[in-house]
N, C-alpha and C. Protein backbone atom coordinates (compact mmCIF):
# COMPACT_ATOMS: atom_id res chain seq x y z
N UNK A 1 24.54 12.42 15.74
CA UNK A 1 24.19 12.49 14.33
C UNK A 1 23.98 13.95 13.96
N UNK A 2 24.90 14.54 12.67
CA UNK A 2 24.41 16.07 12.49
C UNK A 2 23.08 16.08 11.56
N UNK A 3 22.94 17.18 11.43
CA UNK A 3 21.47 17.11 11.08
C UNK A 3 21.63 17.29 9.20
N UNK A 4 22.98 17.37 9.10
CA UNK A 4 22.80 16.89 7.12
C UNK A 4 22.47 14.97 6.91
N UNK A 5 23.40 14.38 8.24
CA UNK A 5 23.28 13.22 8.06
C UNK A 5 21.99 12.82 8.60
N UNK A 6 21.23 13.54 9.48
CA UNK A 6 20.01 13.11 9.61
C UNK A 6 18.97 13.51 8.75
N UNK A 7 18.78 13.91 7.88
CA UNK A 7 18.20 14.68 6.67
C UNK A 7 18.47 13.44 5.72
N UNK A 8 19.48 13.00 5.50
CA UNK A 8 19.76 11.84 4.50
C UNK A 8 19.26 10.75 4.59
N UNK A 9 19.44 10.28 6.19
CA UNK A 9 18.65 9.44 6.72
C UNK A 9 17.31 9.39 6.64
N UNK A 10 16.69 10.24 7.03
CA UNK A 10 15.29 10.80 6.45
C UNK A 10 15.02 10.06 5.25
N UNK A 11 15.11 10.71 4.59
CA UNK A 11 14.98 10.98 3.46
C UNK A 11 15.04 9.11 2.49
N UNK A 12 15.86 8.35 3.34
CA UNK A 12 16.11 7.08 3.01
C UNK A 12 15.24 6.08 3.80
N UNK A 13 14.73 6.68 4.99
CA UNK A 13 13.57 6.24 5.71
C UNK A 13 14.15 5.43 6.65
N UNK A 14 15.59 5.76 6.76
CA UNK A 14 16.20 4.54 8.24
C UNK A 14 16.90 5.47 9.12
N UNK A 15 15.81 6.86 9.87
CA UNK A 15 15.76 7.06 10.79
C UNK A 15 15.12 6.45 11.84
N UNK A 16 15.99 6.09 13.03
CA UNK A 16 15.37 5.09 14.09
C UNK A 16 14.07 6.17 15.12
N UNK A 17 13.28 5.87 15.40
CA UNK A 17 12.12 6.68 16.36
C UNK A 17 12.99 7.10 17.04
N UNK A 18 14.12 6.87 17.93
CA UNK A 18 15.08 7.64 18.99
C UNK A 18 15.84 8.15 18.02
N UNK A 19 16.05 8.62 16.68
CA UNK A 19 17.21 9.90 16.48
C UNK A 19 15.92 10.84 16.15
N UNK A 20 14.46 10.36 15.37
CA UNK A 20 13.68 11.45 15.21
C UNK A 20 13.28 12.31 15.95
N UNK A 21 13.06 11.48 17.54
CA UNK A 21 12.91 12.57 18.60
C UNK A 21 14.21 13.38 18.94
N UNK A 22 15.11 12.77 18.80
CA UNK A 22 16.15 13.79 19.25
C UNK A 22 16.12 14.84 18.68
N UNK A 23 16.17 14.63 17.01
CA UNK A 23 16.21 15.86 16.25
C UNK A 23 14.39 16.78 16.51
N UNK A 24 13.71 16.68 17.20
CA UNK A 24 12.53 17.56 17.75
C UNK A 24 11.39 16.79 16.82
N UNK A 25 11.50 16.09 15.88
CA UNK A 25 10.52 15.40 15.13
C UNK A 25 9.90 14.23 16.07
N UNK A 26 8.68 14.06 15.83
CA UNK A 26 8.24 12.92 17.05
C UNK A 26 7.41 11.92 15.85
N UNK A 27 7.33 10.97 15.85
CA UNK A 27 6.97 10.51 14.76
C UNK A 27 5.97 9.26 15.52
N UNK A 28 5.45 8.08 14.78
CA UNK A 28 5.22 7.53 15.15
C UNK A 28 5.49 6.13 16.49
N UNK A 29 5.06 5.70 17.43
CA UNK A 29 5.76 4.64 18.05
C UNK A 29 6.07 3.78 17.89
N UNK A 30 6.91 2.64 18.58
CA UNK A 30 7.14 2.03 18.25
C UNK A 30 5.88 0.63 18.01
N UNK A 31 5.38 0.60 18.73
CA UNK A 31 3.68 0.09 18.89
C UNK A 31 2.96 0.20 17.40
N UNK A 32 3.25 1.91 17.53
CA UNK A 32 2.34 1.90 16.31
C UNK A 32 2.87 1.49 14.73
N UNK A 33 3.86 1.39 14.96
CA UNK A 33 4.74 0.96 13.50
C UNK A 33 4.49 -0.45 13.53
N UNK A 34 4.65 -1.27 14.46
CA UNK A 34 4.01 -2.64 15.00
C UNK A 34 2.98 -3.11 14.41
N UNK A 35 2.01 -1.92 14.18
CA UNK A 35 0.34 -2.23 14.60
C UNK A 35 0.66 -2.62 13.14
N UNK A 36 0.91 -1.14 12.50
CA UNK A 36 0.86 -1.11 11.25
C UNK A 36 1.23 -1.64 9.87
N UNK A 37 2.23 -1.97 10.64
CA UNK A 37 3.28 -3.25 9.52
C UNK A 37 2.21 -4.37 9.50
N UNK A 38 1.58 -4.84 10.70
CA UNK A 38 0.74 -6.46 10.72
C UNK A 38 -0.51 -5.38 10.31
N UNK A 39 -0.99 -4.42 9.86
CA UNK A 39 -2.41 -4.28 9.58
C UNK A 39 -2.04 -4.25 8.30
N UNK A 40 -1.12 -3.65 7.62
CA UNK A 40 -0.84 -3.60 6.26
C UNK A 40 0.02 -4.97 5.32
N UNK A 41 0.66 -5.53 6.18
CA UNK A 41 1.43 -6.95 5.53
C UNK A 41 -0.03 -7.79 5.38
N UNK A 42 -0.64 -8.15 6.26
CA UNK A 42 -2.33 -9.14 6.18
C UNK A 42 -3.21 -8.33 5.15
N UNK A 43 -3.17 -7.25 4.84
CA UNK A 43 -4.08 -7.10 3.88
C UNK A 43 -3.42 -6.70 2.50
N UNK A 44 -3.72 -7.45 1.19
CA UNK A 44 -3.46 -6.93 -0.10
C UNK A 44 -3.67 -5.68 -0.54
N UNK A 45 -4.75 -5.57 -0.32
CA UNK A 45 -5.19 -4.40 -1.03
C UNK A 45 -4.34 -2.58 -0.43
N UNK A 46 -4.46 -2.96 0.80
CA UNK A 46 -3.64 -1.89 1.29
C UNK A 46 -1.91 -2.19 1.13
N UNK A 47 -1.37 -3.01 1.00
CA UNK A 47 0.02 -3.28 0.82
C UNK A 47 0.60 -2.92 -0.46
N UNK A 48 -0.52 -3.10 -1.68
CA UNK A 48 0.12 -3.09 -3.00
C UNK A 48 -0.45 -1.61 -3.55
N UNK A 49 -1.70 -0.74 -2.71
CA UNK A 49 -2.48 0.25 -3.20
C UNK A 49 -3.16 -0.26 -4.44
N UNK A 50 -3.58 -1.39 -4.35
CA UNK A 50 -4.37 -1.92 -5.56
C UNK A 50 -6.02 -2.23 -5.48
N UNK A 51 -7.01 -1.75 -5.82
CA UNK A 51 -7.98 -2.27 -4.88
C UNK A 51 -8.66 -3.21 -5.69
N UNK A 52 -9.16 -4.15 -5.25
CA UNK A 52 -10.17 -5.26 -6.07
C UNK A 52 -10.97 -4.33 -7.28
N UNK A 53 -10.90 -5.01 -8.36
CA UNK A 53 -11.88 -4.00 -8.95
C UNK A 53 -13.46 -4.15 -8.63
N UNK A 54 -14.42 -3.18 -8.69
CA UNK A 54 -15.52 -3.04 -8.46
C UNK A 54 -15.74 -1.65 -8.14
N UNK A 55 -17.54 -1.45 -8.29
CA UNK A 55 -17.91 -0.02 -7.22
C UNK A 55 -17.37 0.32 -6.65
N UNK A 56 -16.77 -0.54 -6.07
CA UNK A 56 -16.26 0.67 -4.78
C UNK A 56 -15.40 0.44 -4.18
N UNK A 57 -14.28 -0.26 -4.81
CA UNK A 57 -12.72 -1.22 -4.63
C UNK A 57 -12.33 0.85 -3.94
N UNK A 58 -12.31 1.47 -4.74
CA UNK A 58 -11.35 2.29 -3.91
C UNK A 58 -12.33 3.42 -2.82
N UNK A 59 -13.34 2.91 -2.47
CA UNK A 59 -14.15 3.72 -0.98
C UNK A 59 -13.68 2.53 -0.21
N UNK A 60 -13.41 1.28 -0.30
CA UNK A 60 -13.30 0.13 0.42
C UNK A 60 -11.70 0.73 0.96
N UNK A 61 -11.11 1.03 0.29
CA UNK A 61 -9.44 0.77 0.11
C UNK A 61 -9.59 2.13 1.36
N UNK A 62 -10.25 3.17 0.85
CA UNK A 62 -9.64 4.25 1.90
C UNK A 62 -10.35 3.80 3.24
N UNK A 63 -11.33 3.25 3.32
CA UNK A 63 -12.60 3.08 4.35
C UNK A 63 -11.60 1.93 5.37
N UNK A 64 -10.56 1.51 4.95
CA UNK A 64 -9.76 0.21 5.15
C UNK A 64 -8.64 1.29 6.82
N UNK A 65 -8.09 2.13 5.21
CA UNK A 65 -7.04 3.17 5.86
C UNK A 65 -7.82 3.79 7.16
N UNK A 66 -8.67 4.43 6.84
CA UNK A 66 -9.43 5.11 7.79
C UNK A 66 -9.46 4.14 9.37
N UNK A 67 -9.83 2.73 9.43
CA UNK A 67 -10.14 2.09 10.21
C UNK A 67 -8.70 1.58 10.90
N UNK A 68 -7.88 1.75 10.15
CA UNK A 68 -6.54 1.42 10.48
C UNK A 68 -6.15 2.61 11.43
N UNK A 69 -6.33 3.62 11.14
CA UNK A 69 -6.20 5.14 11.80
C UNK A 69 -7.07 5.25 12.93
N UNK A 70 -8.03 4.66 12.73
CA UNK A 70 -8.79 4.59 14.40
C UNK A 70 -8.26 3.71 15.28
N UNK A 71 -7.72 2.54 15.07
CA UNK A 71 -6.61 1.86 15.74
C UNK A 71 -5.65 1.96 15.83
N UNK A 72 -4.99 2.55 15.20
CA UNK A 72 -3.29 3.78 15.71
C UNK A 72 -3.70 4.51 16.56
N UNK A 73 -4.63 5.30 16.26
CA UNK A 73 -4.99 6.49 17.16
C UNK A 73 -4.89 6.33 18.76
N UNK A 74 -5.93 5.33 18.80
CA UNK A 74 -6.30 4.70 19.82
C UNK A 74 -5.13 4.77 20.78
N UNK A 75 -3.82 4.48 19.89
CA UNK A 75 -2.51 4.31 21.05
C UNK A 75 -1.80 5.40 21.42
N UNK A 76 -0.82 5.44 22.42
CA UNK A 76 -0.23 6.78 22.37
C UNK A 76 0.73 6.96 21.38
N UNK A 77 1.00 7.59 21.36
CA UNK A 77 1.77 8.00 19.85
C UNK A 77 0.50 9.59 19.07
N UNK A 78 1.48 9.62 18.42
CA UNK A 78 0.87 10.26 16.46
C UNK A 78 -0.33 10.30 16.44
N UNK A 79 -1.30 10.89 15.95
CA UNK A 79 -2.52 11.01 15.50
C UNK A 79 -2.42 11.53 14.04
N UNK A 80 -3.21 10.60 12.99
CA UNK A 80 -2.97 10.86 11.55
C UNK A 80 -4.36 10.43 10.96
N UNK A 81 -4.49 10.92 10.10
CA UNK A 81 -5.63 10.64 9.12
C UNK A 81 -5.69 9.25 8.40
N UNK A 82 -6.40 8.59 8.00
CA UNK A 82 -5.87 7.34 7.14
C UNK A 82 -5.06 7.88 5.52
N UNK A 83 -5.28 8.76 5.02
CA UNK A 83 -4.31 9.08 3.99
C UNK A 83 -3.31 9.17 4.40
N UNK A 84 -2.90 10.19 6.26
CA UNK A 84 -1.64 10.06 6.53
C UNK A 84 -0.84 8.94 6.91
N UNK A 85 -1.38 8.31 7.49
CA UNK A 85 -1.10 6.48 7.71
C UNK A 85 -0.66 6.06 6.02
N UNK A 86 -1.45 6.28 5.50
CA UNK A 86 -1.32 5.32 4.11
C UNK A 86 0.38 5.83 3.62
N UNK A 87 0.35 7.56 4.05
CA UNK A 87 1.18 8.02 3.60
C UNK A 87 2.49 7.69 4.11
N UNK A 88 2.36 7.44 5.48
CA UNK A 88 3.59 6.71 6.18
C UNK A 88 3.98 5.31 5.49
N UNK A 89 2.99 4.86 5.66
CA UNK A 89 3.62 3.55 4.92
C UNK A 89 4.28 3.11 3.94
N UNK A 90 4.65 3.99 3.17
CA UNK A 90 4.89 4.40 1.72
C UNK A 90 6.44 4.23 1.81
């Protein structure tokens, strides 16, 4: 793959984890894309970025991300913030 077509790919988000490492990018695992798809498909609020309304629908919403990021972390792979998680998911 040259690296205009991997840039496109990118960019379309259907680079596979084995062309990202090739091209020197290391991204998340495969585990952790795993984790994350079933931590984010089971919960609404993080799937749609919508948070219940109330006090504190959006300290809940990041406090959510955050806890999601301590359980990525946990694995080998990536280390990210819960905004950066949130941001992957995107």
């Amino acid at each position: 793959m040259g690296f205009h077509e991997a840039v496109s790919v990118v960019m379309l988000g259907y680079l596979s984890v084995e062309d990202r490492r090739s091209l020197g990018g290391v991204g998340p695992t495969d585990l952790q894309w795993d984790t994350l798809l079933n931590i984010v498909s089971s919960d609404h609020e993080m799937r749609t970025n919508q948070f219940v309304s109330g006090p504190n629908g959006k300290i809940r919403l990041q406090g959510k991300w955050d806890d999601a990021a301590i359980e990525l972390n946990a694995m080998q792979g990536v280390k990210k913030s819960g905004q950066q998680w949130k941001d992957v998911s995107r």
